[in-house]
Structures are given as structure tokens and as C-alpha cells.
Protein backbone atom coordinates (compact mmCIF):
# COMPACT_ATOMS: atom_id res chain seq x y z
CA UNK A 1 5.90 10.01 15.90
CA UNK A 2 3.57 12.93 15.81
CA UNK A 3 1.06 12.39 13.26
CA UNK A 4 -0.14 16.15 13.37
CA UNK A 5 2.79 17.31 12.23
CA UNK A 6 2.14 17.44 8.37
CA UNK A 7 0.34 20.68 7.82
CA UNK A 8 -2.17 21.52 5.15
CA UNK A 9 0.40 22.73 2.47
CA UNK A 10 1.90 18.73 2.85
CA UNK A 11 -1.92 18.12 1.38
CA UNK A 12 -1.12 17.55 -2.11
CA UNK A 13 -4.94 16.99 -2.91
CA UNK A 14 -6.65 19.09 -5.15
CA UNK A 15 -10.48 19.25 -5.32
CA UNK A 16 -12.31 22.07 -7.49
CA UNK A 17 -15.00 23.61 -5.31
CA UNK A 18 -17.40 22.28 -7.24
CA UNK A 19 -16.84 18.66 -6.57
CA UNK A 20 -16.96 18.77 -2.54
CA UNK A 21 -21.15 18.93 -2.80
CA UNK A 22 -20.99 15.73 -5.01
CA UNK A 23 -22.60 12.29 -3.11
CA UNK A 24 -19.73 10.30 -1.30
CA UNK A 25 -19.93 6.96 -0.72
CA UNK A 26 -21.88 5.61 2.01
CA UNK A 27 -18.94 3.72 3.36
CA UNK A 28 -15.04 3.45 3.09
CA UNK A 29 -13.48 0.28 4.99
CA UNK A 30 -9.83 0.97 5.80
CA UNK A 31 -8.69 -2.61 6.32
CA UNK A 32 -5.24 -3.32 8.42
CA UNK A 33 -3.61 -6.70 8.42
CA UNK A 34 -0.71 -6.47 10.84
CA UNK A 35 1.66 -9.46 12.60
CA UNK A 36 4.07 -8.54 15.50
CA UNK A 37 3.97 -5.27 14.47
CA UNK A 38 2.80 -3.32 17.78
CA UNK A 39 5.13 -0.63 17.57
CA UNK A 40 3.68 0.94 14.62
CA UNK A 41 -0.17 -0.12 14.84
CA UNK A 42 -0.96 2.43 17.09
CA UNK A 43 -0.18 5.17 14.89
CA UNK A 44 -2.09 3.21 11.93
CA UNK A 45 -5.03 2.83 13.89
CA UNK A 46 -5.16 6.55 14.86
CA UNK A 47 -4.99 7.76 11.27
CA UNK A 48 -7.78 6.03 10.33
CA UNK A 49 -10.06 7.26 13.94
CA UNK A 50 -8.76 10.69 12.88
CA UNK A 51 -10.40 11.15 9.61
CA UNK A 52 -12.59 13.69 9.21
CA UNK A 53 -14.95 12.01 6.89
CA UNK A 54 -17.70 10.43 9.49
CA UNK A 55 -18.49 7.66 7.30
CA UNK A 56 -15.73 4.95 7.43
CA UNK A 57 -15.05 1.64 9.01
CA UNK A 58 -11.77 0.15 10.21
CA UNK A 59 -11.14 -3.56 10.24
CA UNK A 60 -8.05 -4.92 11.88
CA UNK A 61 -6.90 -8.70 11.16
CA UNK A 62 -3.76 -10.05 13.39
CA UNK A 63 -2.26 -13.03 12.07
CA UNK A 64 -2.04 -14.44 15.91
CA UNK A 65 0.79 -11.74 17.75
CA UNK A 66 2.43 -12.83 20.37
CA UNK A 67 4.22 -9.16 20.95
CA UNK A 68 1.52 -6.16 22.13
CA UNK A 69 -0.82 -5.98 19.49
CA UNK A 70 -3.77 -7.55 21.25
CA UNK A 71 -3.35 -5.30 23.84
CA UNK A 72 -3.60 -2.35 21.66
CA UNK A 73 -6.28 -3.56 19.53
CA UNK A 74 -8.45 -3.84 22.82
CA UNK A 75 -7.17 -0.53 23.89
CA UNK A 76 -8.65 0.80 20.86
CA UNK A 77 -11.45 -1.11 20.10
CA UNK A 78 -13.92 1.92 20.41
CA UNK A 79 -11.74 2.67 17.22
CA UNK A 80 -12.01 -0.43 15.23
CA UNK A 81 -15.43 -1.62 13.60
CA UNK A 82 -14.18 -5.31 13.88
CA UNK A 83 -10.74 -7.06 14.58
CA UNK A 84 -9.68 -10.61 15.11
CA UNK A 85 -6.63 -12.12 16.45
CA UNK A 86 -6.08 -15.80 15.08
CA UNK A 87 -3.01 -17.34 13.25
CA UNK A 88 -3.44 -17.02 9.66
CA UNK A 89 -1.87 -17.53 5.92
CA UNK A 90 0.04 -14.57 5.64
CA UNK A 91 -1.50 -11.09 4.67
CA UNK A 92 -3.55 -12.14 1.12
CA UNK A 93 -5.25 -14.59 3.95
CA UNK A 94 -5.45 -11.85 6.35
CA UNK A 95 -7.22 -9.48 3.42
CA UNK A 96 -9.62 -12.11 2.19
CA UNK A 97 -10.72 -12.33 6.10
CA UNK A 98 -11.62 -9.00 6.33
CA UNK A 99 -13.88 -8.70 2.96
CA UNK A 100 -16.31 -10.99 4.56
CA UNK A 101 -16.59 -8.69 7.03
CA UNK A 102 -15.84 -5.16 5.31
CA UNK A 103 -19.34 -3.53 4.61
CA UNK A 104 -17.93 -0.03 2.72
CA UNK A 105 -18.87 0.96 -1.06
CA UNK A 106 -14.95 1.13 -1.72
CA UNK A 107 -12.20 -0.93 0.59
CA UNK A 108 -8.55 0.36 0.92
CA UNK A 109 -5.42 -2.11 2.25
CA UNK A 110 -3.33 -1.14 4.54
CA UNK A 111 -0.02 -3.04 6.69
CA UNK A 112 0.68 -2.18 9.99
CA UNK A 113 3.50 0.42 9.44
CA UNK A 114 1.53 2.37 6.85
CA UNK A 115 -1.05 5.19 7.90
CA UNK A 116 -3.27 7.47 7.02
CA UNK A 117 -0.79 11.09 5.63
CA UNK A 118 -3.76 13.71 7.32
CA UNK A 119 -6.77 14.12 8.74
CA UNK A 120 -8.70 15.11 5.32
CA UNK A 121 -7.33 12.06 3.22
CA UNK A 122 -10.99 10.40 3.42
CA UNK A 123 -12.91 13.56 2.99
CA UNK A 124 -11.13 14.70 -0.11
CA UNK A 125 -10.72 11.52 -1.92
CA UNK A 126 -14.58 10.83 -1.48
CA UNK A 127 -15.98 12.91 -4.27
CA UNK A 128 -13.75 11.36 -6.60
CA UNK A 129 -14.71 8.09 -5.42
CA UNK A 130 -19.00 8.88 -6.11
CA UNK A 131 -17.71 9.83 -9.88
CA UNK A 132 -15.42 7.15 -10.46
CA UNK A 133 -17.79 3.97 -10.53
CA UNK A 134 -18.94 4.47 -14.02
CA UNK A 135 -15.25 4.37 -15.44
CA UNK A 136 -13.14 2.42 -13.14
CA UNK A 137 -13.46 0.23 -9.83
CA UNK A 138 -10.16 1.06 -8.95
CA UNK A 139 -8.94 4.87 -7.99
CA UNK A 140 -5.48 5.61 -6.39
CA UNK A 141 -3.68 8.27 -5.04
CA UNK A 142 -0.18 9.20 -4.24
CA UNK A 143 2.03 7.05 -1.42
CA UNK A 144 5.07 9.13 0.39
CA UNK A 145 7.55 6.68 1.53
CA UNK A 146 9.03 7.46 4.62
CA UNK A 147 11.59 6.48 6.86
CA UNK A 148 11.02 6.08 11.15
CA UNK A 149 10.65 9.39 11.87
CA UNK A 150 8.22 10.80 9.49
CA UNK A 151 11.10 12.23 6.87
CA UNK A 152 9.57 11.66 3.56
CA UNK A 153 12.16 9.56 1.07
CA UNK A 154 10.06 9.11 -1.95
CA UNK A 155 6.80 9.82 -3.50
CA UNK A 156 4.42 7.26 -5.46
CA UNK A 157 1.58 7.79 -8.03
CA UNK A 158 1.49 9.31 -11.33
CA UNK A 159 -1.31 9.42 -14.08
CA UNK A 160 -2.54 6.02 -15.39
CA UNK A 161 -1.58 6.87 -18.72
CA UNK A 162 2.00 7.37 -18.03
CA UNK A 163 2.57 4.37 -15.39
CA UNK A 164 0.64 1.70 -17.25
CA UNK A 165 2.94 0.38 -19.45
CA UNK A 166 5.91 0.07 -16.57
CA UNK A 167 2.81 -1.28 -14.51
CA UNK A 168 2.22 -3.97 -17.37
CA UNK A 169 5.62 -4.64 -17.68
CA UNK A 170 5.76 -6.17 -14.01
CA UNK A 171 6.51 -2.56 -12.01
CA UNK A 172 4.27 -2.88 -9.24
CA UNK A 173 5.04 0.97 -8.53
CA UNK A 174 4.56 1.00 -4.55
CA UNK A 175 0.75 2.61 -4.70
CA UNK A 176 -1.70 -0.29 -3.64
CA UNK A 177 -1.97 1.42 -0.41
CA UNK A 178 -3.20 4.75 -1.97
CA UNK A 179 -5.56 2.90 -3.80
CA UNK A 180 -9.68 2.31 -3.17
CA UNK A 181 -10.99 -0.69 -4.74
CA UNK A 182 -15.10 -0.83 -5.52
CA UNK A 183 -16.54 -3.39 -3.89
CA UNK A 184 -18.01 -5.32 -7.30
CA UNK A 185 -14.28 -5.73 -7.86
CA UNK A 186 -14.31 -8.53 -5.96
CA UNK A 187 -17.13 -9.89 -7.55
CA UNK A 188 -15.63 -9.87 -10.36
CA UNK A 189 -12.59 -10.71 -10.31
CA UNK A 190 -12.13 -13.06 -6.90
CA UNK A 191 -10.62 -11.98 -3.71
CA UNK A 192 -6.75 -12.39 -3.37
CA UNK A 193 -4.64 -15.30 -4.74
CA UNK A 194 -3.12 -16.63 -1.41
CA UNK A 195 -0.37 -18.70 -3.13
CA UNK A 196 1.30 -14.94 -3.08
CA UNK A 197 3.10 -13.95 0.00
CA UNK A 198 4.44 -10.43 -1.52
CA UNK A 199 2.90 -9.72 -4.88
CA UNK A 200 -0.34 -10.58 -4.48
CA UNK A 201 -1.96 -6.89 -4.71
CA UNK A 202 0.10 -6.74 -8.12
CA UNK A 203 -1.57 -9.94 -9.20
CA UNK A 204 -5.64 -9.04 -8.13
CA UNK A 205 -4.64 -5.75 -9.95
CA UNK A 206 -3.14 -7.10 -13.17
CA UNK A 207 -6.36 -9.19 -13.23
CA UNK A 208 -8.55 -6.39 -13.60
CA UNK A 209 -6.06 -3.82 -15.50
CA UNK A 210 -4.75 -5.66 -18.06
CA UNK A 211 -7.75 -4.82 -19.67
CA UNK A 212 -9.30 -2.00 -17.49
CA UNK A 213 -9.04 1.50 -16.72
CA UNK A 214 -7.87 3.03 -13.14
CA UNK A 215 -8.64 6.79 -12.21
CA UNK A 216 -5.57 8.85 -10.41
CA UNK A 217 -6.42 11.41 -7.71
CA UNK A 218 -3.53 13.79 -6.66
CA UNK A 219 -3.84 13.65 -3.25
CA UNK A 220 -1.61 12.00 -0.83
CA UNK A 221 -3.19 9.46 0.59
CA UNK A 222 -0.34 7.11 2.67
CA UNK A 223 2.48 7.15 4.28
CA UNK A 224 4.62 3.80 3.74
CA UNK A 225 7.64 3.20 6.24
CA UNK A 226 10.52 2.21 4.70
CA UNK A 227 11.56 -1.13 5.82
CA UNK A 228 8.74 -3.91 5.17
CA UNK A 229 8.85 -7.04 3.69
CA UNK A 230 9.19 -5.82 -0.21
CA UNK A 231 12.31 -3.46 0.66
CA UNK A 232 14.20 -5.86 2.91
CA UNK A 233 16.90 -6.79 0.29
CA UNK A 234 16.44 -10.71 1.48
CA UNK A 235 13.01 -10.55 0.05
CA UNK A 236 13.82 -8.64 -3.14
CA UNK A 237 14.21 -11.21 -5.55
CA UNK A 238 11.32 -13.38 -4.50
CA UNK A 239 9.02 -10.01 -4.86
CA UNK A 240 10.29 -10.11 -8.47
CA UNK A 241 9.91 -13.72 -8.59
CA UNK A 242 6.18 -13.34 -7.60
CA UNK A 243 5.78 -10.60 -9.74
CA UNK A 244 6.81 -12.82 -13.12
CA UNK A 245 4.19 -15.81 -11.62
CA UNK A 246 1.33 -12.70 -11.49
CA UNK A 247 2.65 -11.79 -15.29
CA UNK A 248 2.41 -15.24 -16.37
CA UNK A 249 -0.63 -16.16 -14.13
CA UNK A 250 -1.98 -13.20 -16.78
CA UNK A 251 -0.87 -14.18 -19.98
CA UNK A 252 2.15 -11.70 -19.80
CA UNK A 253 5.66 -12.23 -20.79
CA UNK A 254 7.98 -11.16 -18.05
CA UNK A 255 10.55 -8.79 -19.62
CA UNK A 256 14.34 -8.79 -20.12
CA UNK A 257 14.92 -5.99 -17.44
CA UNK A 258 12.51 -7.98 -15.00
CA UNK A 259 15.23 -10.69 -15.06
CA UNK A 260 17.84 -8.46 -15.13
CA UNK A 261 16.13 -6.73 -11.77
CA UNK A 262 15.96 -10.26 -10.32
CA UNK A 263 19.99 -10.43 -10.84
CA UNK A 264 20.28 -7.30 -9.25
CA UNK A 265 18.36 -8.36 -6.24
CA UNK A 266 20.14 -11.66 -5.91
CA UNK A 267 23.74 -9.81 -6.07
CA UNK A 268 22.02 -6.58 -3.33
CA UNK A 269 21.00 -10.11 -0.79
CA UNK A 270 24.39 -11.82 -1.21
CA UNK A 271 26.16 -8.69 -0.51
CA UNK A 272 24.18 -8.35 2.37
CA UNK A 273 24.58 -11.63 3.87
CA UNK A 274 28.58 -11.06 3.52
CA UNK A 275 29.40 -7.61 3.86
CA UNK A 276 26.17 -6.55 6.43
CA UNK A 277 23.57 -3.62 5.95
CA UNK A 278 25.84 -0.52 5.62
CA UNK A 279 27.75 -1.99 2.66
CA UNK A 280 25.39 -3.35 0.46
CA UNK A 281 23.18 -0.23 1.28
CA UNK A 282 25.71 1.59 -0.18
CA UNK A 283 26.35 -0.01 -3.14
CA UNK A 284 22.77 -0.48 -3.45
CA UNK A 285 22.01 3.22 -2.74
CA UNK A 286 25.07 4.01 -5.12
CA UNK A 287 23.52 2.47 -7.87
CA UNK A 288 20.12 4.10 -7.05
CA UNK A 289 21.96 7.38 -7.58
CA UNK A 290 22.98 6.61 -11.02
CA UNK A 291 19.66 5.73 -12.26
CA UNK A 292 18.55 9.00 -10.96
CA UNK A 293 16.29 7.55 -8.18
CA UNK A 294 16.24 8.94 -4.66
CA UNK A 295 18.92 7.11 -1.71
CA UNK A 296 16.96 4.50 0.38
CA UNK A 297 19.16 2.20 2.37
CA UNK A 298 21.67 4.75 3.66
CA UNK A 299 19.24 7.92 3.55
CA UNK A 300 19.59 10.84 6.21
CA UNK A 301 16.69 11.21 5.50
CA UNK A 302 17.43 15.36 5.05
């Protein structure tokens, strides 16, 4: 895919004048964990080299490939401030890794088939960053979720005010990859919880929202590909079932329509284990339709 082809009215970023002379951080680390996943890490790598904003790191952790990633990664190592290839935990493992060796002010997670939406996403989101430290060590952005060839499917990130309480309530609302955490985060609250194999993002986060604050930016920050390990419909219902262990790992109450999501998900992996993909897409994506929410599994993507 041709990452230059989102022009700068696809920017959805908007900085008053005013802010662009503010101080940026000294450093953002963009931080990639990635597992047989060659086909896309090319284009994630190149998001990240293509920023505009001069001060940024990227640190790649490979879980131990066996498909072309190493290959890549050397190919591009003029691109990458440090990457390892080793067999590891699973991602939280892979994440923990790399803050031992991540040296920026603020450190954004990304997978392998997520990237960077433009050129400007570092340079605009910076300012914001310098301001936000005295409110908030965590500030996010938007997330487009897209399918393979670019086509955007759905769009992530609202105001903290109005997504906190679905956030609370055990949404995990598909934005940890638009969002910079501070540093002294981890300080504070400990690095990942690697008992978590999906949800483990939602749980470091609950840990330090529950109580705190979080600063949105209206910029659009990543691009998500459709297809990982939270939207394959095998997965669903252990996402949700992590999700309730981060709620209760909290001192939350997972609620009613949690459970009833986890029913959902149970019925959408039976269906496809009987009927195959295009079915329980279908129903899936019928359903989707009724609640008002945009076609996923069966999307032309148009």
C-alpha cells in the first residue's frame, strides 16, 4: 500500500498557530512489537522513519519470527534505534522489553499492522504533548481502522469526558495506539501485567484512569488494520474475558452488557466454526447495522 496517499485534508489535526512555537519533547519512542508479521512491518517501520518531527526513536521487539521479519528489520536498521529478535511472552512481554530500552519523554505502542496515518502525526501532536504533563501522563488521539488496502472502516477517539464512563464500564474503545504515555507513568504505576495476552493496555490504563485524567488531541494519529488478534471473532470473548479480570483486578464490577457482549462473542465464534467467515460475518455485520455501528466483517470497504 502507498502510504503517501492520504493528503493533508485526511489530517484531522488541529493546532492554533500559537501552539507550534511551544517546547516539544526531547524524545518520542514509537515502540513496535510484531511476530510473523513481515508483510505489514515494512509499512510500520516506514511511518515512523517518515515523520517529520526529527526527534523520535523507533524500537522494534520480534517475539522470535521465523517468516521475513529479521530480514526486514536488518534491511532497515538505519531506521530503527534498537530491535531484538528473541522468543518472548507474547506482546505485554514484548512492551515491557522495549521500556528498558526506550529513552523518549513520552512512549507510544504500536503492533505490526498498525502505522503511522501521515508524515506530520509526530510534529503536530508534540506541542500538545510539552503542555500536557502538568494535567495528565496520558494524551491520545484519534485511530482510523482500516481494512488491507488503506479504505478507512471506522474512526476511534472522542473527548475524555464523553468516553470515560463506557471506558470505565470495560469499553476498551480501540485508541491505545493513538495514545502517548509519559514516561513517569511507568513509574508509577508498573510496566504491563503479562498475565494479559489481549487486554493488557486496557488494564495499565484502568490503573492509572480510574482515578486520573487523560487529554484528547484531534488529530489522527494511526491507522489500525482490521483483522488482528482483538477482531478475529475466535478471540472475542476471551478479549472480554480479559477485560472483566482488568475490571476486577481494579476494584470494578463488570457490567450486565459486558456479559451480555461475552454471549454475543461466544454465539459470533460458534457460528464461525460451523457456518465459516462469510456467514457469521454477516450476521455479525447484520447486527452491527442495527446498533447503528459501521459493517466490519463483510465491508467493501466503499
Amino acid at each position: 500500500m502507498d502510504l503517501t496517499n492520504h493528503s493533508d485534508d485526511d489530517h484531522a489535526c488541529c493546532i492554533p498557530s500559537s501552539q507550534t512555537d511551544c517546547a516539544a519533547p526531547s524524545l518520542i519512542s514509537v515502540v513496535v512489537a510484531t511476530f510473523n508479521a513481515d508483510k505489514t512491518l515494512g509499512r510500520c517501520i516506514d511511518s515512523v522513519a517518515r515523520q517529520s518531527y526529527p526527534h523520535k526513536e523507533l524500537i522494534v521487539i520480534d517475539g522470535g519470527s521465523s517468516d521475513g521479519t529479521v530480514e526486514t528489520l536488518k534491511a532497515n536498521a538505519d531506521k530503527i534505534a534498537y530491535w531484538i529478535s528473541e522468543p518472548d511472552r507474547g506482546i505485554y512481554h514484548a512492551w515491557n522489553k522495549a521500556l528498558v530500552q526506550a529513552h523518549g519523554d513520552w512512549i507510544c505502542f504500536l503492533g505490526a499492522d498498525d502505522y503511522l496515518w501521515d508524515s506530520r502525526v509526530l510534529e503536530e501532536m508534540a506541542p500538545h504533548l510539552s503542555q500536557a504533563l502538568s494535567e495528565t501522563r496520558v494524551v491520545y488521539g484519534q485511530v482510523a481502522l482500516v481494512n488491507e488496502s488503506g479504505t478507512e472502516l471506522d474512526r476511534f477517539g472522542k473527548p475524555w469526558l464523553e468516553i470515560r464512563h463506557s471506558f470505565m464500564t470495560g469499553k476498551a474503545l480501540n485508541i491505545h495506539q493513538a495514545m502517548f504515555h509519559h514516561r513517569s507513568l511507568f513509574k508509577v504505576r508498573g510496566k504491563f501485567d503479562e498475565s494479559f495476552r489481549i487486554a493488557g493496555d486496557y488494564d495499565l490504563l484502568l490503573r492509572e484512569l480510574r482515578d486520573g485524567q487523560a487529554v484528547f488531541v484531534p488529530c489522527l494519529v494511526t491507522a489500525m488494520q482490521h483483522g488482528g488478534i482483538s477482531s478475529n471473532p475466535a478471540s472475542k470473548m476471551n478479549t472480554i474475558r480479559e477485560i472483566m479480570k482488568a475490571m476486577r483486578n481494579n476494584g470494578l464490577k463488570p457490567p450486565m452488557s459486558l456479559h451480555a457482549a461475552w454471549i454475543r462473542a461466544v454465539a459470533h465464534a460458534w457460528l464461525y466454526r460451523i457456518a465459516g467467515k462469510g456467514v457469521s460475518g454477516g450476521v455479525a455485520d447484520g447486527y452491527r447495522s442495527l446498533t447503528g455501528k459501521t459493517r466490519l466483517w463483510t465491508s467493501t470497504g466503499k
